[in-house]
N, C-alpha and C. Protein backbone atom coordinates (compact mmCIF):
# COMPACT_ATOMS: atom_id res chain seq x y z
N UNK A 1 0.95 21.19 -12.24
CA UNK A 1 -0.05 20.50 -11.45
C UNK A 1 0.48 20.30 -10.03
N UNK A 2 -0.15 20.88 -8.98
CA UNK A 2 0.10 20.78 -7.56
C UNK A 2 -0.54 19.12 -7.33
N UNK A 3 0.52 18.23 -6.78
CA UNK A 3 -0.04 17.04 -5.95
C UNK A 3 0.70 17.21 -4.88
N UNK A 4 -0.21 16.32 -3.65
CA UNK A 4 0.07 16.15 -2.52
C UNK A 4 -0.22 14.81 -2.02
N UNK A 5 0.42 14.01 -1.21
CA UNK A 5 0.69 12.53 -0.70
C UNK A 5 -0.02 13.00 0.48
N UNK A 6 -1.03 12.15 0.93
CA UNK A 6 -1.35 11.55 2.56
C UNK A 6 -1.12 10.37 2.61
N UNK A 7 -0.20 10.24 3.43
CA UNK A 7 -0.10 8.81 3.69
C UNK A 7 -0.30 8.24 5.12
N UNK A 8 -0.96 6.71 5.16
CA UNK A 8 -0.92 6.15 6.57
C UNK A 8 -1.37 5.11 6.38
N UNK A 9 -1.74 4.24 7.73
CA UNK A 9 -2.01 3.03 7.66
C UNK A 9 -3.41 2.69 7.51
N UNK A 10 -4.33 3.57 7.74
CA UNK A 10 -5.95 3.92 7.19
C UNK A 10 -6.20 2.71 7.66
N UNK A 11 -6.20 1.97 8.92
CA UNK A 11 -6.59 0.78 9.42
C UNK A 11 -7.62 0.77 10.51
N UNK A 12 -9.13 1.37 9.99
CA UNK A 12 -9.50 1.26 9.00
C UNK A 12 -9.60 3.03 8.29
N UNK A 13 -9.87 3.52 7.24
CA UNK A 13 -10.16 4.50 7.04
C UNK A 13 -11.75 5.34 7.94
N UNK A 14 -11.22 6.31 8.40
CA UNK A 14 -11.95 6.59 9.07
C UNK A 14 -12.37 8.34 8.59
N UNK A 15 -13.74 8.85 9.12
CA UNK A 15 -14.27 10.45 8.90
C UNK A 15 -13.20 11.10 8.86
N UNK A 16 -11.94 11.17 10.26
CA UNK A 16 -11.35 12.35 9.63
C UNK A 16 -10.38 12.08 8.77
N UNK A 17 -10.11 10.81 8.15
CA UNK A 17 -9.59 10.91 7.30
C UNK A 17 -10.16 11.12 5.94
N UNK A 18 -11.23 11.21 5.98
CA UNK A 18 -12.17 11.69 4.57
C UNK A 18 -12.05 13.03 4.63
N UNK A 19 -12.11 13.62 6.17
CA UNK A 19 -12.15 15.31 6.02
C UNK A 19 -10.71 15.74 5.43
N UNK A 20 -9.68 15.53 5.65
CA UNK A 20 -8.17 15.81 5.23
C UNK A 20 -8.21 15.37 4.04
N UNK A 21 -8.82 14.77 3.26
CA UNK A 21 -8.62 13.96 1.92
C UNK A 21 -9.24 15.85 1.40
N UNK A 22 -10.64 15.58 1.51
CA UNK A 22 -11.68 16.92 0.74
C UNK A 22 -10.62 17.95 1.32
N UNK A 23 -10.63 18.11 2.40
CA UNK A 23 -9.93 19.52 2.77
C UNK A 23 -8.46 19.39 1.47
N UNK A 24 -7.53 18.87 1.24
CA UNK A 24 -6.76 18.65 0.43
C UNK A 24 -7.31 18.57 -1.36
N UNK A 25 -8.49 18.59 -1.52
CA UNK A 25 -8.94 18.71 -2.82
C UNK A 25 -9.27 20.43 -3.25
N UNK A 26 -9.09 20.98 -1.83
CA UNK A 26 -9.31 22.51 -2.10
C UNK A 26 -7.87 23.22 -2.52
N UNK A 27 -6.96 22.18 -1.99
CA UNK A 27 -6.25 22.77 -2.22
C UNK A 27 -4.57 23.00 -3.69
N UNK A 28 -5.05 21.50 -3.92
CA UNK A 28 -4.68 20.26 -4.71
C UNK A 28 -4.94 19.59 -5.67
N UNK A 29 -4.63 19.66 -6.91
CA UNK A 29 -4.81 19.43 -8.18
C UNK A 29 -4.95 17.77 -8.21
N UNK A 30 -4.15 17.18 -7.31
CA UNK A 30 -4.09 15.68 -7.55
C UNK A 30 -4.08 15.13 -5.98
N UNK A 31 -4.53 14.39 -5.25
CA UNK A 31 -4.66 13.55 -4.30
C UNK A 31 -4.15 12.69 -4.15
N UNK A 32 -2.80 11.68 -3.81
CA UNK A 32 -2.85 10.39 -3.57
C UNK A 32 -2.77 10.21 -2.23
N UNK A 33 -3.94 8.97 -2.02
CA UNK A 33 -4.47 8.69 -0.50
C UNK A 33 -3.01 7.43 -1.00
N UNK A 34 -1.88 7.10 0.08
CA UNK A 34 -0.87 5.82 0.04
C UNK A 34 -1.09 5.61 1.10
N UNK A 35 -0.83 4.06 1.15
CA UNK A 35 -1.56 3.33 2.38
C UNK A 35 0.17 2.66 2.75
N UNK A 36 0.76 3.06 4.13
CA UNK A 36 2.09 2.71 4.28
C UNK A 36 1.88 1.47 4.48
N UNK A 37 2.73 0.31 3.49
CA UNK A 37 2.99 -1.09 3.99
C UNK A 37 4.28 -0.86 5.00
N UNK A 38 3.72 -0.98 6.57
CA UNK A 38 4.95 -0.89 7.36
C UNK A 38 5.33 -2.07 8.33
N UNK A 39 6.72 -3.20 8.02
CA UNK A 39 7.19 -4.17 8.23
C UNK A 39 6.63 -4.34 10.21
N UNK A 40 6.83 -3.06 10.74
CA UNK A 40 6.62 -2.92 11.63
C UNK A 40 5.48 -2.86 12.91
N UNK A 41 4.29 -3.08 11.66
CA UNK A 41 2.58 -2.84 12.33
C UNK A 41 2.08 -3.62 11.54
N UNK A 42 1.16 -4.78 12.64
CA UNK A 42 0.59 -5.78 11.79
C UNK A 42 -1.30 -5.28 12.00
N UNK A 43 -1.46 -4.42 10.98
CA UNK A 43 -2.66 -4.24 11.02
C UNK A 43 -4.11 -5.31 11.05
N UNK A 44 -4.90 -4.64 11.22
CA UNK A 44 -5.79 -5.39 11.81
C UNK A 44 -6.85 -6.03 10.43
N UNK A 45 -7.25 -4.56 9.45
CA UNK A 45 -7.06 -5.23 7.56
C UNK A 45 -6.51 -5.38 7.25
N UNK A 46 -6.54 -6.20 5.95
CA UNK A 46 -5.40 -6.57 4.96
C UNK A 46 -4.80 -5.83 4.19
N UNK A 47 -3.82 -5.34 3.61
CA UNK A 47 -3.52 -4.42 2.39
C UNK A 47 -4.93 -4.41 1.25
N UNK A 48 -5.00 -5.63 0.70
CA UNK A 48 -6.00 -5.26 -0.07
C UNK A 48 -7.92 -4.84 0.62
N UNK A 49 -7.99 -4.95 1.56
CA UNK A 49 -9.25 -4.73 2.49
C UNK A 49 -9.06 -3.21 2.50
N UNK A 50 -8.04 -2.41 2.99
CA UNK A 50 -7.74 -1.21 2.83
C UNK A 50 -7.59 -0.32 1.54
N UNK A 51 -7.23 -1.19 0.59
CA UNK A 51 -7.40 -0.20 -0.98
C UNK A 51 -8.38 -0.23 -1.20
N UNK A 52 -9.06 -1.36 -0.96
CA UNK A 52 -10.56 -1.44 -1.47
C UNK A 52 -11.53 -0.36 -0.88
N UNK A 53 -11.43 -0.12 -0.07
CA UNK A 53 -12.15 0.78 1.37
C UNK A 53 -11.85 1.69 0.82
N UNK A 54 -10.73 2.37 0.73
CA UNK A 54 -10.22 3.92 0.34
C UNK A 54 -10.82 4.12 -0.85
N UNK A 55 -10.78 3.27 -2.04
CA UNK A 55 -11.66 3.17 -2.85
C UNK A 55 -12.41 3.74 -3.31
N UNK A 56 -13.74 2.74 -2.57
CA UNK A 56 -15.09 2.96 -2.24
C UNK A 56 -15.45 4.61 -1.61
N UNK A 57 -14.58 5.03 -1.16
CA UNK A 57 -14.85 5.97 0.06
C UNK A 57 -14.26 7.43 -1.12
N UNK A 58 -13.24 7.16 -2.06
CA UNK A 58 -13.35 8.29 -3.03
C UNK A 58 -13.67 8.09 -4.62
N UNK A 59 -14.07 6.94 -4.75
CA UNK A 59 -14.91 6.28 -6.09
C UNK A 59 -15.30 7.80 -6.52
N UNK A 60 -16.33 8.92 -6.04
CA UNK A 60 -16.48 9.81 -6.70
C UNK A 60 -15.52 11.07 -7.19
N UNK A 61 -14.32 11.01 -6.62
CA UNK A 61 -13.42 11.90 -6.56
C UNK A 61 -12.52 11.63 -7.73
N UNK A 62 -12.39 11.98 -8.83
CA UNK A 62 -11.65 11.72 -9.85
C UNK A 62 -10.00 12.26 -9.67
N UNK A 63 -10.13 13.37 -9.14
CA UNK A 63 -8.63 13.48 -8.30
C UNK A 63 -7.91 13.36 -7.56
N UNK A 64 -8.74 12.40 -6.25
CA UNK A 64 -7.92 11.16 -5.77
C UNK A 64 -7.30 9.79 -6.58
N UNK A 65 -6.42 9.78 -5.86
CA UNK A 65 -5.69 8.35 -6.30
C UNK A 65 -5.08 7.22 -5.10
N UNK A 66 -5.44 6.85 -5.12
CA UNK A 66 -5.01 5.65 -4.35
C UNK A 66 -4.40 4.52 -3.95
N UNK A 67 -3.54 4.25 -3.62
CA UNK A 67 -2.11 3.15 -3.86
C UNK A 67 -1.34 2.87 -2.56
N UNK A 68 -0.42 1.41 -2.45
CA UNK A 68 -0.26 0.84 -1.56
C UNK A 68 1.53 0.88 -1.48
N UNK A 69 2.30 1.38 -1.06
CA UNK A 69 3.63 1.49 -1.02
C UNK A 69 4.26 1.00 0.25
N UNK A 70 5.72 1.15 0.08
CA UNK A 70 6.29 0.30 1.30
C UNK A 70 8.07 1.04 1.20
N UNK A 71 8.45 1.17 2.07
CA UNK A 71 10.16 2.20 1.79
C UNK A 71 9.54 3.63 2.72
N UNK A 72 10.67 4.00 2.34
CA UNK A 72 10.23 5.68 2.82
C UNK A 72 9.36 6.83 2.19
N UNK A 73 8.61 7.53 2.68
CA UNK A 73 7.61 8.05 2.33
C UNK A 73 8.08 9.32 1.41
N UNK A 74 9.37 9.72 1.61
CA UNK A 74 10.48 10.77 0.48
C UNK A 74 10.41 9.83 -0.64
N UNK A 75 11.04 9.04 -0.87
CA UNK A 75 10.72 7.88 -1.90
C UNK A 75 9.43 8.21 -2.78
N UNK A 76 8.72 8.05 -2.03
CA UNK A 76 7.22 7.72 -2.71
C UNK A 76 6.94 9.29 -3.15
N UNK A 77 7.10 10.31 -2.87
CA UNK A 77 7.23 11.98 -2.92
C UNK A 77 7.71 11.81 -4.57
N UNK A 78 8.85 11.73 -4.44
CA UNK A 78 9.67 12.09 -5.36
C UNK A 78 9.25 11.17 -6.65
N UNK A 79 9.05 9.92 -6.71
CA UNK A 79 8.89 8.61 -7.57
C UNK A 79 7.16 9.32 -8.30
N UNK A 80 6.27 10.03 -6.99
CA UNK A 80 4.98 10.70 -7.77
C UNK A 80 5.22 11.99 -8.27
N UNK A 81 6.67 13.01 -8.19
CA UNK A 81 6.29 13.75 -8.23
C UNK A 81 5.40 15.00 -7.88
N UNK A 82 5.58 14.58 -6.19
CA UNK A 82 4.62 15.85 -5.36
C UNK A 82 5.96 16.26 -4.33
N UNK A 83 6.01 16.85 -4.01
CA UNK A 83 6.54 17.52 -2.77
C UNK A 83 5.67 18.37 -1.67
N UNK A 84 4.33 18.20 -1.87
CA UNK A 84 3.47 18.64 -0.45
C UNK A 84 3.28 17.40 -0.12
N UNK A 85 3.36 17.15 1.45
CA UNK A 85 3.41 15.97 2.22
C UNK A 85 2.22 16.62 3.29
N UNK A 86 0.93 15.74 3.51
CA UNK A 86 -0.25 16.27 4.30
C UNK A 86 -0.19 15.49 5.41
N UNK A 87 -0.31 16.43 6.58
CA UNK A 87 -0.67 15.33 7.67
C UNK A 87 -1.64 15.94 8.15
N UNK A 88 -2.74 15.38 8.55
CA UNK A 88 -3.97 15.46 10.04
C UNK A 88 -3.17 15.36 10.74
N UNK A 89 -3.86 16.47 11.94
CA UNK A 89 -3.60 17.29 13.32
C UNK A 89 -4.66 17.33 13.79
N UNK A 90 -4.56 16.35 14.74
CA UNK A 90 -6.15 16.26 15.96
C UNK A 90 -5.33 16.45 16.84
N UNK A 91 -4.59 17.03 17.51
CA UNK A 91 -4.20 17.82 18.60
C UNK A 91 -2.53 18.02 18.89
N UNK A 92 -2.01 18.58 20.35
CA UNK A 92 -0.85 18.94 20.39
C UNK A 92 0.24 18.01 19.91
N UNK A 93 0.03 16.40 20.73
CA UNK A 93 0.91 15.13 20.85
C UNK A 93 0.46 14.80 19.19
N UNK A 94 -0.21 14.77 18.18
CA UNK A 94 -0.28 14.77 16.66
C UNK A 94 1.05 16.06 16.28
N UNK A 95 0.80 16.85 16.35
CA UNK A 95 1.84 17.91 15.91
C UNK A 95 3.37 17.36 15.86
N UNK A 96 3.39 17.46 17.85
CA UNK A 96 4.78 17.26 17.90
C UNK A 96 5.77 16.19 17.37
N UNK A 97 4.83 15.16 17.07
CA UNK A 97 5.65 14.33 16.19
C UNK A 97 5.52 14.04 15.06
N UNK A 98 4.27 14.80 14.57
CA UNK A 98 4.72 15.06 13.03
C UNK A 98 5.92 15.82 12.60
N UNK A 99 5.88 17.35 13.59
CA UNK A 99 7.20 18.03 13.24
C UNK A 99 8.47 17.59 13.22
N UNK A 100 8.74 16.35 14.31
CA UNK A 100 9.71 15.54 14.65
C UNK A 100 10.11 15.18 13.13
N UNK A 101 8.99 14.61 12.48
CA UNK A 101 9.21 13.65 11.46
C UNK A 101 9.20 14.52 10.14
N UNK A 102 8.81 15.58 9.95
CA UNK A 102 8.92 16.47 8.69
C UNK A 102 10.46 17.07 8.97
N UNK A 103 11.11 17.83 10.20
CA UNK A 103 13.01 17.54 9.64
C UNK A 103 13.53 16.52 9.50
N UNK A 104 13.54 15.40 9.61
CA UNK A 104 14.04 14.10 9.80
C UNK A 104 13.81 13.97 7.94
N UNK A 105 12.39 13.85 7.41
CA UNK A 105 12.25 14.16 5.81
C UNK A 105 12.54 15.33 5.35
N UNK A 106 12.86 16.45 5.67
CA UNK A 106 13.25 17.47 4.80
C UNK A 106 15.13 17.30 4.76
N UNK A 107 15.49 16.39 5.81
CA UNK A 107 16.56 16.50 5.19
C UNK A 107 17.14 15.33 4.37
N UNK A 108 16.38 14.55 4.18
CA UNK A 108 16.37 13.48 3.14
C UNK A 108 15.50 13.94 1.53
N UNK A 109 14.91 14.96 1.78
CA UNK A 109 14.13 15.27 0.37
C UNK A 109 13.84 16.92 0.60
N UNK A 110 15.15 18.17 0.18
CA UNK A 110 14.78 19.36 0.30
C UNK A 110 13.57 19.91 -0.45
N UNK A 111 12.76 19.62 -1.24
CA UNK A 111 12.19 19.70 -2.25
C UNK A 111 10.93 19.72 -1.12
N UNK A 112 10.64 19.01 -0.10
CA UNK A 112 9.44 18.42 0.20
C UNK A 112 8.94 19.46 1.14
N UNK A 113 7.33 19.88 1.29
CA UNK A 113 6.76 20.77 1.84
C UNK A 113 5.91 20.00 2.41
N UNK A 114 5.81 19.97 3.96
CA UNK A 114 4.94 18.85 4.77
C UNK A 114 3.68 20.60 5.21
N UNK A 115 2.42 19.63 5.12
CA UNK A 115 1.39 20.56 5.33
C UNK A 115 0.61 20.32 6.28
N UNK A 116 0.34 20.99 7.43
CA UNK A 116 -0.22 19.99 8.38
C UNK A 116 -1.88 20.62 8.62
N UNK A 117 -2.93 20.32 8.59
CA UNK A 117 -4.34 20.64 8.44
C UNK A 117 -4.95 19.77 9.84
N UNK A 118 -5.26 20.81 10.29
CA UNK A 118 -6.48 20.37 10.92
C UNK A 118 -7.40 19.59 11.33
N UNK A 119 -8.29 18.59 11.71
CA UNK A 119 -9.43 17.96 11.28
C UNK A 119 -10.50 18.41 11.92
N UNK A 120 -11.53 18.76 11.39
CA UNK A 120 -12.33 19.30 11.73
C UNK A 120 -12.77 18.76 13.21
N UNK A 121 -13.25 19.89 14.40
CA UNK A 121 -13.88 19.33 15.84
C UNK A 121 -14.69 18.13 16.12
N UNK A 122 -15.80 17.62 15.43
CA UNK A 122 -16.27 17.06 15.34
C UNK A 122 -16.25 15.32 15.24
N UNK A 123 -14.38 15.28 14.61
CA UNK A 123 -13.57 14.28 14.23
C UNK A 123 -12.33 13.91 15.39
N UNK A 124 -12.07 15.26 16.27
CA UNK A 124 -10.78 15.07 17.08
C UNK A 124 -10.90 14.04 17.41
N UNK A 125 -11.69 12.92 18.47
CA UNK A 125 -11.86 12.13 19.31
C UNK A 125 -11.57 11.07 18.64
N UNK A 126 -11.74 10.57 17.16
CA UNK A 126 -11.75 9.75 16.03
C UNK A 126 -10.28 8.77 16.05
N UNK A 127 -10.11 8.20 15.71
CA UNK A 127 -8.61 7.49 15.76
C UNK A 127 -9.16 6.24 14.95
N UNK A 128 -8.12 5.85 14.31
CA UNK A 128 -8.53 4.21 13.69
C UNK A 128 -7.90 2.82 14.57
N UNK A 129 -7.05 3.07 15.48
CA UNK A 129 -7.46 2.35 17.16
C UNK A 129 -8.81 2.40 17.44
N UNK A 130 -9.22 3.52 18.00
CA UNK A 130 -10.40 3.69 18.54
C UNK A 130 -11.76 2.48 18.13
N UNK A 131 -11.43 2.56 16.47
CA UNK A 131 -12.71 1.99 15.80
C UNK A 131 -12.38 0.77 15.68
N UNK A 132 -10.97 0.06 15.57
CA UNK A 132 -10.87 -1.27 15.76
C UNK A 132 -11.02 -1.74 16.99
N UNK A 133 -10.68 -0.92 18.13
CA UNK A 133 -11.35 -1.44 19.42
C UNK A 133 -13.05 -1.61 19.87
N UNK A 134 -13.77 -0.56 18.94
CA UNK A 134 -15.11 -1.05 19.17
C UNK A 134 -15.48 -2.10 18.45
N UNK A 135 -14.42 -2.53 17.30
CA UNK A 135 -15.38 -3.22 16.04
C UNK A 135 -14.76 -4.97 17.13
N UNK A 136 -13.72 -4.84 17.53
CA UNK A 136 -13.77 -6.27 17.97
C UNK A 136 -14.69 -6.62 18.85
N UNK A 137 -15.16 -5.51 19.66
CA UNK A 137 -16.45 -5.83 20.85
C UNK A 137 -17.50 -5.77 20.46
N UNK A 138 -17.54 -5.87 18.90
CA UNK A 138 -18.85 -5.94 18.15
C UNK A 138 -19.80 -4.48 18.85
N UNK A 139 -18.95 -3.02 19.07
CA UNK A 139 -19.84 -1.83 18.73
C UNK A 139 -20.22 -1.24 17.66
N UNK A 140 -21.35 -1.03 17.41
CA UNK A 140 -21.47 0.23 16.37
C UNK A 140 -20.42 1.61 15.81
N UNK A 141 -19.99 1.09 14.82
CA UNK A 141 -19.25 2.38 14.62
C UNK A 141 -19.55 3.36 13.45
N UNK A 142 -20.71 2.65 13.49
CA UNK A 142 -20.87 4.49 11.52
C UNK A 142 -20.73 5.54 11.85
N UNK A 143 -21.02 5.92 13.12
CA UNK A 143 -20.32 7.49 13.29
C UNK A 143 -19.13 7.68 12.93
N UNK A 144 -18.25 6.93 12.69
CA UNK A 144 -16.62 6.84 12.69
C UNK A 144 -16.09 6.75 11.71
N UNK A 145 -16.93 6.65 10.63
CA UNK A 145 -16.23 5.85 9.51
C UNK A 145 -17.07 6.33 8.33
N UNK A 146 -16.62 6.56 7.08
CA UNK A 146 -17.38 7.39 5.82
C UNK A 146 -18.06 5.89 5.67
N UNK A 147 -19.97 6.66 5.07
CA UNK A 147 -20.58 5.87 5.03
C UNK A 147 -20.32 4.73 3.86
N UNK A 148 -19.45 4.91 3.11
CA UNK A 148 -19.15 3.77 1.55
C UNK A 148 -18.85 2.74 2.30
N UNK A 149 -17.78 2.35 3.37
CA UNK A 149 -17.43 1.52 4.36
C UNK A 149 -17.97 0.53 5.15
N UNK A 150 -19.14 0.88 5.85
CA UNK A 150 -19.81 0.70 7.01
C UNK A 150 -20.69 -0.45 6.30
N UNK A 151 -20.65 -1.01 5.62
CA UNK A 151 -20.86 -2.45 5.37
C UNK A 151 -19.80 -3.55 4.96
N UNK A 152 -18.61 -2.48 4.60
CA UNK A 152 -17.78 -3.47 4.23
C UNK A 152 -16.72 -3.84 5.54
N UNK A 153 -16.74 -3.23 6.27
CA UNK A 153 -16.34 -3.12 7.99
C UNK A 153 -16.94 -4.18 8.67
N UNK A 154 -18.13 -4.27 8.26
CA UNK A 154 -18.80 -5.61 8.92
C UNK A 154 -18.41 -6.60 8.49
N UNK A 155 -18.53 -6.72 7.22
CA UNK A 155 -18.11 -8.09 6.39
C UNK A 155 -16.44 -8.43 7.04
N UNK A 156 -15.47 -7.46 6.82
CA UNK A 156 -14.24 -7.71 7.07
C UNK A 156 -13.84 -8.34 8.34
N UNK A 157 -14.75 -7.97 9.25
CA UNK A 157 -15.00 -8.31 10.78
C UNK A 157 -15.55 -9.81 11.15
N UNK A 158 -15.96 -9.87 9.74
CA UNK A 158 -17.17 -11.50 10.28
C UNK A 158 -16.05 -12.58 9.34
N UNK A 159 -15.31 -11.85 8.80
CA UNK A 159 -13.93 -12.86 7.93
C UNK A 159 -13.20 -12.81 8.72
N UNK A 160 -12.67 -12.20 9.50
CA UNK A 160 -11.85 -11.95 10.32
C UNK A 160 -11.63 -13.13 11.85
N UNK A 161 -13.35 -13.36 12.21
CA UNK A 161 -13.69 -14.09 13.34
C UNK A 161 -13.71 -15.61 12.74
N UNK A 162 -13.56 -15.79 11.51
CA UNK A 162 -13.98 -16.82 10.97
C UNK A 162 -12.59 -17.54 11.00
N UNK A 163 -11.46 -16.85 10.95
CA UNK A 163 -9.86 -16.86 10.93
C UNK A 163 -9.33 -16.99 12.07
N UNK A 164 -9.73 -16.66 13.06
CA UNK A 164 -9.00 -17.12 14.37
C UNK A 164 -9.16 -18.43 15.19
């Protein structure tokens, strides 16, 4: 069984990250979407606001899986049993430091095959910055975001204002 890890901070999950998920089901027996708990970025959802979302957003996909980790992302490779590592590539400055970061992991985990895909044109402009910067100025964002979401984005937003 071929699996492959995407991992990130999906804060919030956004289109092209739905397109890299499907694009990865063509190719990929097993899916896990991991959501990096990183000591270092205080996201804007909560850990659990984000599983829930990812969720919702592959509820129909029986060969996604979905889960919340924290350590190094070789770690999490090896502990599932995948060695394809997926990253989205929306342009040059995406690349170059993914590549940075796939020798830096290949020489901590020889085993590991980092795959880097595309996101479709339509998505380049997309970022999950982007959509937390419109959602605090109270913009519209369903273009941005798989439609399972786009109510629970609101809600998270109106808990959110209720907290500061």
């Amino acid at each position: 069984m071929k699996k492959c890890v995407f991992a990130g901070t999906f804060d919030p999950p956004t289109l092209g990250h739905k397109d890299i998920v499907l694009k990865c089901l063509e190719l990929f027996d097993e899916v896990i979407v991991a959501i990096l708990i990183n000591p270092n970025k205080r996201p804007f959802f909560s850990e659990e606001a984000r599983l829930s979302m990812l969720r919702k957003v592959f509820r129909g996909y029986p060969n996604v899986r979905v889960l919340a980790y924290d350590g190094l992302t070789v770690d999490l490779l090896r502990r599932e049993g995948a060695k394809f590592y997926v990253r989205g590539i929306r342009n040059g400055t995406d690349y170059d430091y993914e590549a940075q970061l796939n020798y830096i992991n290949m020489d901590m985990y020889r085993d590991m095959i980092t795959v880097f895909l595309p996101t479709r044109q339509e998505y380049l402009h997309i970022s999950s910055t982007l959509v937390k910067d419109a959602l605090r100025f109270e913009k519209d964002v369903d273009k941005y975001v798989p439609e399972e979401i786009r109510g629970d984005l609101r809600k998270y937003l109106q808990e959110a204002k209720k907290n500061v």
